[in-house]
PDB file of N, CA and C in Angstrom:
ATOM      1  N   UNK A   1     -29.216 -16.037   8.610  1.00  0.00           N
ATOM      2  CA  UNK A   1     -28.596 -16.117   7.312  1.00  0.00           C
ATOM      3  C   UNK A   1     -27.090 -15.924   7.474  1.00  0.00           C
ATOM      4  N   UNK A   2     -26.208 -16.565   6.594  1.00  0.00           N
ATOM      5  CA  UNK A   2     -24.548 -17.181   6.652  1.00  0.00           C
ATOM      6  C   UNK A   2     -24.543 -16.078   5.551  1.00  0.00           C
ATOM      7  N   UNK A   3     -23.225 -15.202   5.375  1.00  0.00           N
ATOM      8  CA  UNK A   3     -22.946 -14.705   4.442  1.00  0.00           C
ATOM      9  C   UNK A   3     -21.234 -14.925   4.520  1.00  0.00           C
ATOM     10  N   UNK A   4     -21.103 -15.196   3.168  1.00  0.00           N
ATOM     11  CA  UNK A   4     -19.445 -15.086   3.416  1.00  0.00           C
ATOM     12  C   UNK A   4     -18.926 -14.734   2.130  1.00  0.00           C
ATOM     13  N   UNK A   5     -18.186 -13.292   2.690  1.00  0.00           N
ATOM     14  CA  UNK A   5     -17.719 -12.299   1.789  1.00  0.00           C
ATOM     15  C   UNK A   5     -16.637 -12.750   1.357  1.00  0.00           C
ATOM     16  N   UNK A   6     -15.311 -13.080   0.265  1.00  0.00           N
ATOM     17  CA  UNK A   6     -14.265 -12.837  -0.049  1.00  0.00           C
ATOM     18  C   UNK A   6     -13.509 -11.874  -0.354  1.00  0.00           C
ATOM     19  N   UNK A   7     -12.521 -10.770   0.486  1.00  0.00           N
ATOM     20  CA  UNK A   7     -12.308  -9.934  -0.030  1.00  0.00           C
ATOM     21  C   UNK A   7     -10.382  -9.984   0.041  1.00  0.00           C
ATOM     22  N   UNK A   8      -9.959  -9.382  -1.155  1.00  0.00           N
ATOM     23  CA  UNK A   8      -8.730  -9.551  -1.242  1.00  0.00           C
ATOM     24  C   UNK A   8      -8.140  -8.246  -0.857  1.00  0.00           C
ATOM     25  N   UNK A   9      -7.322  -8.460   0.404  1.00  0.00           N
ATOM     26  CA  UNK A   9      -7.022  -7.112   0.821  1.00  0.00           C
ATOM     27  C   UNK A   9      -5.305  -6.815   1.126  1.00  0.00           C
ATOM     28  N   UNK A  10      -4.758  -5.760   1.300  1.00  0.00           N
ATOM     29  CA  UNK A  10      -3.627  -5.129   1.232  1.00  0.00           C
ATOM     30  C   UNK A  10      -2.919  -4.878   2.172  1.00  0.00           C
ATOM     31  N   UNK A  11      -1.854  -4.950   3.398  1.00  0.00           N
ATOM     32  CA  UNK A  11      -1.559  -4.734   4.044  1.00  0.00           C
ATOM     33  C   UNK A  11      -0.439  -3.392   3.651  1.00  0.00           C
ATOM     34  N   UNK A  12      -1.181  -1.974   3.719  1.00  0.00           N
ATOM     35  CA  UNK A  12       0.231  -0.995   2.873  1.00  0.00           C
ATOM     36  C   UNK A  12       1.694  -1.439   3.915  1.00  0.00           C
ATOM     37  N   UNK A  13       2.584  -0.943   2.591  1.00  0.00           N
ATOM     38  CA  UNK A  13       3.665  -1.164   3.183  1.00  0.00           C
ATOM     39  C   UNK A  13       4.073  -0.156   2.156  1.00  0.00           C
ATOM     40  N   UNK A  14       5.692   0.449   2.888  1.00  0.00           N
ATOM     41  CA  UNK A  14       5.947   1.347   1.938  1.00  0.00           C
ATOM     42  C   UNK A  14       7.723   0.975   2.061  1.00  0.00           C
ATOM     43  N   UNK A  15       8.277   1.644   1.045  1.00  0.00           N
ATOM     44  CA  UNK A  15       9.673   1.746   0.880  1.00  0.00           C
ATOM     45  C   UNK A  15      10.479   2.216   2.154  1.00  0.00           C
ATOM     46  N   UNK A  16      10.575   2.851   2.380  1.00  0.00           N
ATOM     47  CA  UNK A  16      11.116   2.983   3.871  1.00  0.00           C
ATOM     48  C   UNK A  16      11.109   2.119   5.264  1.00  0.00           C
ATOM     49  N   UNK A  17      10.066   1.556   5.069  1.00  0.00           N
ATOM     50  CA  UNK A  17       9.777   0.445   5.943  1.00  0.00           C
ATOM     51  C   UNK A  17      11.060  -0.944   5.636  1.00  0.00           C
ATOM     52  N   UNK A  18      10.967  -1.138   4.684  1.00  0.00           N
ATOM     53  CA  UNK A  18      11.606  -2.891   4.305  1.00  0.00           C
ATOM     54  C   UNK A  18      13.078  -1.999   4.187  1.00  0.00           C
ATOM     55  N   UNK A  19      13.287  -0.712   4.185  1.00  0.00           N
ATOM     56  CA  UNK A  19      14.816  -0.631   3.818  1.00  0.00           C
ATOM     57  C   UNK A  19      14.899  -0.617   5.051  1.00  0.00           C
ATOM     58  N   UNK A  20      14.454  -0.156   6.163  1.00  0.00           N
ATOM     59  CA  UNK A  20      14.701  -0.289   7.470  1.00  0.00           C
ATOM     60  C   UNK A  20      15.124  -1.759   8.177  1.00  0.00           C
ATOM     61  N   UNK A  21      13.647  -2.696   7.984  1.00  0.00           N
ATOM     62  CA  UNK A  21      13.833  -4.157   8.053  1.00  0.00           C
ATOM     63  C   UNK A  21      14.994  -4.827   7.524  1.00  0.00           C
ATOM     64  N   UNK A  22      15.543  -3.894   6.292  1.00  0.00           N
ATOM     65  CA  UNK A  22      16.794  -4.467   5.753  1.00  0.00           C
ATOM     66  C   UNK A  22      17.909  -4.643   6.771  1.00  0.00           C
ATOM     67  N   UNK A  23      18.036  -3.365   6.978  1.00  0.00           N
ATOM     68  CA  UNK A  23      19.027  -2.490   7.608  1.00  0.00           C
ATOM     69  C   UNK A  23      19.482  -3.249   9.118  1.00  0.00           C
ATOM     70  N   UNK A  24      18.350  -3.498   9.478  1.00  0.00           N
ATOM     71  CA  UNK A  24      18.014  -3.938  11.262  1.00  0.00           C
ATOM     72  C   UNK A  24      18.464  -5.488  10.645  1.00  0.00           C
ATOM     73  N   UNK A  25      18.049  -6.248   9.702  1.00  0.00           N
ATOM     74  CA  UNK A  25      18.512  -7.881   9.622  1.00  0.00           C
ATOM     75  C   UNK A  25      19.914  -8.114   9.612  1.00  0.00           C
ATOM     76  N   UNK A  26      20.355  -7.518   9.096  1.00  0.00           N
ATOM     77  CA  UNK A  26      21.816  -7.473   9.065  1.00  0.00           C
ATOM     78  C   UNK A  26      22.414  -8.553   7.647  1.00  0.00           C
ATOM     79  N   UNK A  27      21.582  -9.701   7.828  1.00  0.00           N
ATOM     80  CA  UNK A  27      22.217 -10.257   6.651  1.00  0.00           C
ATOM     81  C   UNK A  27      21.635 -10.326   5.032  1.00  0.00           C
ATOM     82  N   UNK A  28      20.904  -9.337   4.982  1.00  0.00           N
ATOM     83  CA  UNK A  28      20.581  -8.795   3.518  1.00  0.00           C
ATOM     84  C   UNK A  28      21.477  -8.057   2.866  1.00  0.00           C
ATOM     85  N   UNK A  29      21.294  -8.210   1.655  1.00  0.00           N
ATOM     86  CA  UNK A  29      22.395  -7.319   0.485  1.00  0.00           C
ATOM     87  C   UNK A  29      21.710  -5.872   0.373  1.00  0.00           C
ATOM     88  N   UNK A  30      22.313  -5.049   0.249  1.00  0.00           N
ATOM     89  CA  UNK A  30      22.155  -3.233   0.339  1.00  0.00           C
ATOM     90  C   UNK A  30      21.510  -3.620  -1.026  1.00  0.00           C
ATOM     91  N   UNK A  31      20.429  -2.715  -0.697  1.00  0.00           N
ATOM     92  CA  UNK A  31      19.352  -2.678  -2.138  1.00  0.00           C
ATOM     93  C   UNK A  31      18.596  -4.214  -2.281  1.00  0.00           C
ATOM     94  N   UNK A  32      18.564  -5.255  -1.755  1.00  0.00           N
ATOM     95  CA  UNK A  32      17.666  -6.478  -1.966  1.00  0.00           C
ATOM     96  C   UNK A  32      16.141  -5.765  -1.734  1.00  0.00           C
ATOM     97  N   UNK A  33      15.977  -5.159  -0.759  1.00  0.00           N
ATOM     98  CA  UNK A  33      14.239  -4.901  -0.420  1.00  0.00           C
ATOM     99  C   UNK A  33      14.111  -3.799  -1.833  1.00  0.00           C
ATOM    100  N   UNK A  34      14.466  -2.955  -2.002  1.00  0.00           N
ATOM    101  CA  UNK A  34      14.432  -1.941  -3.277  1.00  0.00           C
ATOM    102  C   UNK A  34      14.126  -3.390  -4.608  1.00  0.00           C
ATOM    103  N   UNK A  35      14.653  -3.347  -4.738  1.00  0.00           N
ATOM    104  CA  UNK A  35      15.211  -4.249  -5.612  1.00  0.00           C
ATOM    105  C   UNK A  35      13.724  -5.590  -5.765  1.00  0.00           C
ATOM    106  N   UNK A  36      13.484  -6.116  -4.595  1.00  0.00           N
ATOM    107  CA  UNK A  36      12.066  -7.123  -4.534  1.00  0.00           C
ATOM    108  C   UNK A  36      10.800  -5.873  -4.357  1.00  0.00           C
ATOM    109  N   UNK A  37      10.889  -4.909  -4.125  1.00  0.00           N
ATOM    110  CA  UNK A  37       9.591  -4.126  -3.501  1.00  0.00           C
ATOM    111  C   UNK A  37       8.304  -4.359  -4.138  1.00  0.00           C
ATOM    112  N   UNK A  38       8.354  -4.356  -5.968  1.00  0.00           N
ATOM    113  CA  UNK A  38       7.545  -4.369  -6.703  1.00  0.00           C
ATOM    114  C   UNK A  38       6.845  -5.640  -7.011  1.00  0.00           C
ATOM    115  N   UNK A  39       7.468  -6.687  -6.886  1.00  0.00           N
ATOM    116  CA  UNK A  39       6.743  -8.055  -6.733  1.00  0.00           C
ATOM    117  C   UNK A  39       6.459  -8.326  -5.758  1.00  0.00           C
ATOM    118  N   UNK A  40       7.287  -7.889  -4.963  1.00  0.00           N
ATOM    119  CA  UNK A  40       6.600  -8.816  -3.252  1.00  0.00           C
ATOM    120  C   UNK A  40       5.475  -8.090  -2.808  1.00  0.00           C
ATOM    121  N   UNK A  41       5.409  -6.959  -3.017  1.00  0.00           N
ATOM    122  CA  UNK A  41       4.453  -5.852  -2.231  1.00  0.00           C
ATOM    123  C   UNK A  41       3.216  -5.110  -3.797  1.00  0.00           C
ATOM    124  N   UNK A  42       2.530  -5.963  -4.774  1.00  0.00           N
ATOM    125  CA  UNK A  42       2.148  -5.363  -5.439  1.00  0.00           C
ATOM    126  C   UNK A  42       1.131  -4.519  -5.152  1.00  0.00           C
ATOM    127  N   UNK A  43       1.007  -3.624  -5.940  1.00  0.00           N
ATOM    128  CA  UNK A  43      -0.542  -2.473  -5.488  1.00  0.00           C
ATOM    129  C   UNK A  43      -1.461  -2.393  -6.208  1.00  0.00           C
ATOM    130  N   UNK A  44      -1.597  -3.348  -7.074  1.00  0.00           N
ATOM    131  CA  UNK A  44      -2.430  -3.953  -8.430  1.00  0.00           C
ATOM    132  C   UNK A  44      -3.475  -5.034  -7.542  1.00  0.00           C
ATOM    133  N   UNK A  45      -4.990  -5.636  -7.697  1.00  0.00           N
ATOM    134  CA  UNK A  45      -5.804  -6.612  -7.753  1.00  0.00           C
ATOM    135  C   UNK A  45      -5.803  -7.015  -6.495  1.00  0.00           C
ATOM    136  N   UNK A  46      -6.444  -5.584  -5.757  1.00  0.00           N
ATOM    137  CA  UNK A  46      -7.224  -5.813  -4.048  1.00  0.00           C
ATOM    138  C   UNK A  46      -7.879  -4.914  -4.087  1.00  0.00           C
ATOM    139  N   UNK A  47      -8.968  -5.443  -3.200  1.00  0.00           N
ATOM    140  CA  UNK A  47     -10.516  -4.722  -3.338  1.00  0.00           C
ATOM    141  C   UNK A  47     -10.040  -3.718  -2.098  1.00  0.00           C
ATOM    142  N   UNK A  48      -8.842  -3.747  -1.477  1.00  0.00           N
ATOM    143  CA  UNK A  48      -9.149  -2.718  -0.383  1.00  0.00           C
ATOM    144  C   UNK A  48      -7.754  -2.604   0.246  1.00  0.00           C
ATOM    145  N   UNK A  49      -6.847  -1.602   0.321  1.00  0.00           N
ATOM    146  CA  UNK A  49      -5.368  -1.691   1.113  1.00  0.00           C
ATOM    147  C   UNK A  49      -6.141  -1.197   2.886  1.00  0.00           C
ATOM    148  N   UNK A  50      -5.173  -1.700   3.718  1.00  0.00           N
ATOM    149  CA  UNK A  50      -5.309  -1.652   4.956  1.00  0.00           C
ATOM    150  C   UNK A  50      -4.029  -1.116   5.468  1.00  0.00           C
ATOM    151  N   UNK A  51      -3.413  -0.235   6.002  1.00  0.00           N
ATOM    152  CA  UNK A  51      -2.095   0.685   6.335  1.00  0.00           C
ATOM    153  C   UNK A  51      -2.542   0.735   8.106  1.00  0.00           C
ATOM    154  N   UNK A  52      -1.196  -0.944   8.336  1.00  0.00           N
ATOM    155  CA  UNK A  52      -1.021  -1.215   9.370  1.00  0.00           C
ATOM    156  C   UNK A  52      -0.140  -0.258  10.161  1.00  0.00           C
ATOM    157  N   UNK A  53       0.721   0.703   9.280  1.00  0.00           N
ATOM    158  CA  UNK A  53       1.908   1.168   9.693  1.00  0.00           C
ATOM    159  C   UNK A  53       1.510   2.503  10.198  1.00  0.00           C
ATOM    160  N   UNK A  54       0.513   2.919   9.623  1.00  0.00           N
ATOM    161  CA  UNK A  54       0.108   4.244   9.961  1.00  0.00           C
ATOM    162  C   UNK A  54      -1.474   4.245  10.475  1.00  0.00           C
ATOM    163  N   UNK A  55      -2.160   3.302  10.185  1.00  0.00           N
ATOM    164  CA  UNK A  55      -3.878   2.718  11.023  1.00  0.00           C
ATOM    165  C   UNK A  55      -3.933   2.331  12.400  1.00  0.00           C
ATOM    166  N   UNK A  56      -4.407   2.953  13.105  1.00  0.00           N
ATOM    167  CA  UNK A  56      -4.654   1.488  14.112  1.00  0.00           C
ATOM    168  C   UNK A  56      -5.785   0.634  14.018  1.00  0.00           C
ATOM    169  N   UNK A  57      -5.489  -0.216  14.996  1.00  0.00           N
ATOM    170  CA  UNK A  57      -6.380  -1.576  15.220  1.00  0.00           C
ATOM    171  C   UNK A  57      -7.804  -1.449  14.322  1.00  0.00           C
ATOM    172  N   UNK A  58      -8.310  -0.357  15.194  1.00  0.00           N
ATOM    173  CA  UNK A  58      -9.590  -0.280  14.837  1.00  0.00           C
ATOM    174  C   UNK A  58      -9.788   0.652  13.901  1.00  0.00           C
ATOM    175  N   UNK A  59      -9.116   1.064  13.208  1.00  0.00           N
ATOM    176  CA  UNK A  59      -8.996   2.319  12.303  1.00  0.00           C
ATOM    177  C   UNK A  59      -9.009   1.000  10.664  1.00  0.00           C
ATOM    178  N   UNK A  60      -7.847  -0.087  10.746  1.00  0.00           N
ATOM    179  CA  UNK A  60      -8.174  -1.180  10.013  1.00  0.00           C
ATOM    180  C   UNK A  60      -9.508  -2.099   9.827  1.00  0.00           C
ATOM    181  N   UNK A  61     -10.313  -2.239  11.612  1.00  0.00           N
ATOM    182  CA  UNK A  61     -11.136  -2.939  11.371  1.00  0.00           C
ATOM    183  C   UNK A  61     -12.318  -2.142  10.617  1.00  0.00           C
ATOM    184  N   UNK A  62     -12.601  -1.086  10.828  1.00  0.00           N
ATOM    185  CA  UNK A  62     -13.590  -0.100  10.342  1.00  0.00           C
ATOM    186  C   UNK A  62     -13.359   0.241   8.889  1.00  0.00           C
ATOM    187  N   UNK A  63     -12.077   0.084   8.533  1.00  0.00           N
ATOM    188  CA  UNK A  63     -11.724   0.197   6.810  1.00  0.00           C
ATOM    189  C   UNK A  63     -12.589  -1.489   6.141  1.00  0.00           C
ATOM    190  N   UNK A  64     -11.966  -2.509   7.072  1.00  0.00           N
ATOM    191  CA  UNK A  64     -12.580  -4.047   6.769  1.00  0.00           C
ATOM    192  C   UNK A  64     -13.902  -3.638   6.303  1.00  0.00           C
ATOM    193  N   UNK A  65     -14.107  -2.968   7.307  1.00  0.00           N
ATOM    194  CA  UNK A  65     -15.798  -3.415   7.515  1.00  0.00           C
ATOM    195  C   UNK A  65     -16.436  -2.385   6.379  1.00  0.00           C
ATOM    196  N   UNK A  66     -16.259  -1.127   6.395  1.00  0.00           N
ATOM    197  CA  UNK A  66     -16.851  -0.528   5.125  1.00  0.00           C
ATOM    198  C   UNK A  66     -16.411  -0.968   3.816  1.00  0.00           C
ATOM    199  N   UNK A  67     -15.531  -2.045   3.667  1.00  0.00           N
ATOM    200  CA  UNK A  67     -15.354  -2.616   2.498  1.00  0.00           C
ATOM    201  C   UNK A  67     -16.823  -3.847   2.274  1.00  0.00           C
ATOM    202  N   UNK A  68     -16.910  -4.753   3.120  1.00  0.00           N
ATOM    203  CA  UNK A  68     -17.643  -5.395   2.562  1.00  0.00           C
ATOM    204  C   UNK A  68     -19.466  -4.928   3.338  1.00  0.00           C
ATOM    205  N   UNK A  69     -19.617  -3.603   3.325  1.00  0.00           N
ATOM    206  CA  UNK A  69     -20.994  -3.182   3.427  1.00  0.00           C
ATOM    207  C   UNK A  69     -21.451  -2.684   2.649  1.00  0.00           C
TER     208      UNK A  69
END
C-alpha cells in the first residue's frame, strides 16, 4: 500500500539569524531583514515547524516523522 502524506512544514528561523545574513551580504539596507521578517518567514498555517538552526539532521527527521504518524 502507497500512502502519500501532504504536510506543510516550517523551517524555524529566527530574528537574529537574517540580521546576521544581513550583515555578512553586505549589500542590504540596515533593517531590510527586520523590516521583511513577518511576511517572508510566517508562523501562521503549518502542520509542523522544523528548527534547522538549533535541530540536527536527525533530530528534524524524527520531528518529520512523528508528524505524519
Amino acid at each position: 500500500m502507497l500512502w502519500h502524506i501532504k504536510l506543510k512544514f516550517l523551517r524555524g528561523i529566527y530574528m537574529e539569524i537574517i540580521q546576521k545574513w544581513e550583515q555578512e551580504r553586505k549589500d542590504r539596507c540596515p533593517g531590510s531583514a527586520e523590516a521583511s521578517f513577518t511576511y517572508l518567514y510566517p508562523r501562521d498555517g503549518y502542520d509542523l515547524t522544523v528548527d534547522t538552526h538549533f535541530m540536527t539532521a536527525s533530530e528534524c527527521v524524527n520531528r518529520i516523522l512523528d508528524g505524519i504518524m
